[in-house]
Protein backbone atom coordinates (compact mmCIF):
# COMPACT_ATOMS: atom_id res chain seq x y z
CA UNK A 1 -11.72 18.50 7.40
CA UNK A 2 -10.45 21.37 5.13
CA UNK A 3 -7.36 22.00 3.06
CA UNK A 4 -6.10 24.76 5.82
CA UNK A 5 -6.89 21.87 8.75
CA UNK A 6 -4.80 19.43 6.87
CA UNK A 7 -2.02 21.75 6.11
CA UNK A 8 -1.95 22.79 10.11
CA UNK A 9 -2.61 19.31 11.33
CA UNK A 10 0.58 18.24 8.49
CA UNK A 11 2.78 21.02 9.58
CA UNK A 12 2.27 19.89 13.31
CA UNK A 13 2.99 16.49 12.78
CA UNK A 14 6.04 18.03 10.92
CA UNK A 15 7.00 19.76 13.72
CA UNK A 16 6.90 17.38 16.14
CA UNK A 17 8.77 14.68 14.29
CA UNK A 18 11.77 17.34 13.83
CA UNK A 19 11.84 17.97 17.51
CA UNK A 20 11.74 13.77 17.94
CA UNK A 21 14.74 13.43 15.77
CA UNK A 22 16.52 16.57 17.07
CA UNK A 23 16.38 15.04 20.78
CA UNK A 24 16.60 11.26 20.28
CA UNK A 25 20.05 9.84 18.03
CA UNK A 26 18.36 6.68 17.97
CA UNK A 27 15.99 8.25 15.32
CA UNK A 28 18.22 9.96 13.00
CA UNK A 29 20.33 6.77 12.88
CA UNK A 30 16.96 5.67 11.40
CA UNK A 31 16.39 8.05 9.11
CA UNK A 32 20.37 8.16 8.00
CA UNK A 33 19.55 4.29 7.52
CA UNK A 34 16.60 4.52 5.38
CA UNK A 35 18.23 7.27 3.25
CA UNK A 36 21.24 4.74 2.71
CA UNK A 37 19.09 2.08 1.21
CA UNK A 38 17.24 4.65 -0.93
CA UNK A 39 20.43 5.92 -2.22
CA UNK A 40 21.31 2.02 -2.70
CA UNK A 41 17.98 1.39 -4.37
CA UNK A 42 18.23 3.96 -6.78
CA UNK A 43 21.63 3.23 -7.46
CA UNK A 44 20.42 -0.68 -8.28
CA UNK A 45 18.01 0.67 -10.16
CA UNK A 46 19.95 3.40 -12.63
CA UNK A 47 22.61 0.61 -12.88
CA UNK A 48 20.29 -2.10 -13.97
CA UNK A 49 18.38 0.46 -16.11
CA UNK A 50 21.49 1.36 -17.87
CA UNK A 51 22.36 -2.16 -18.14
CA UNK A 52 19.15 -3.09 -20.06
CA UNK A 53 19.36 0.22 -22.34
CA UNK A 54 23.05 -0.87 -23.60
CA UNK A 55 21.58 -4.74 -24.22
CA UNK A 56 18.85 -2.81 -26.21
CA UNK A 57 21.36 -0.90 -27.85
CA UNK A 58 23.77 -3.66 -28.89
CA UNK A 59 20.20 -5.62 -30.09
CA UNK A 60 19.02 -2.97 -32.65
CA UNK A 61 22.83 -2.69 -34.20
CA UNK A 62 23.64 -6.20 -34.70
CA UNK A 63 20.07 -6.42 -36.51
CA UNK A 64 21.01 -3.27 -38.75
């Protein structure tokens, strides 16, 4: 299949998943629930992330 077919046969699929979540609530409840633990995810993440970098931190000064 070609770029344009995939692009047309994407923006359909596109199309009809907006009209899904536009007519059913019990999919946008979905989708408001998988963007809540994404948010929470990433949140876990940056937290533990900055946890680590301040461990690393406090490492390399008390060696100094």
């Amino acid at each position: 299949m070609s770029k344009l077919g995939w692009f047309i046969a994407g923006a359909a699929l596109g199309a009809v998943t907006l009209i899904q979540m536009r007519d059913n609530p019990k999919a946008q409840q979905a989708v408001d629930d998988v963007k809540a633990a994404a948010r929470d995810f990433t949140s876990a993440v940056t937290s533990g992330y900055q946890e680590r970098e301040a461990e690393i931190q406090k490492a390399s000064k008390s060696k100094k």
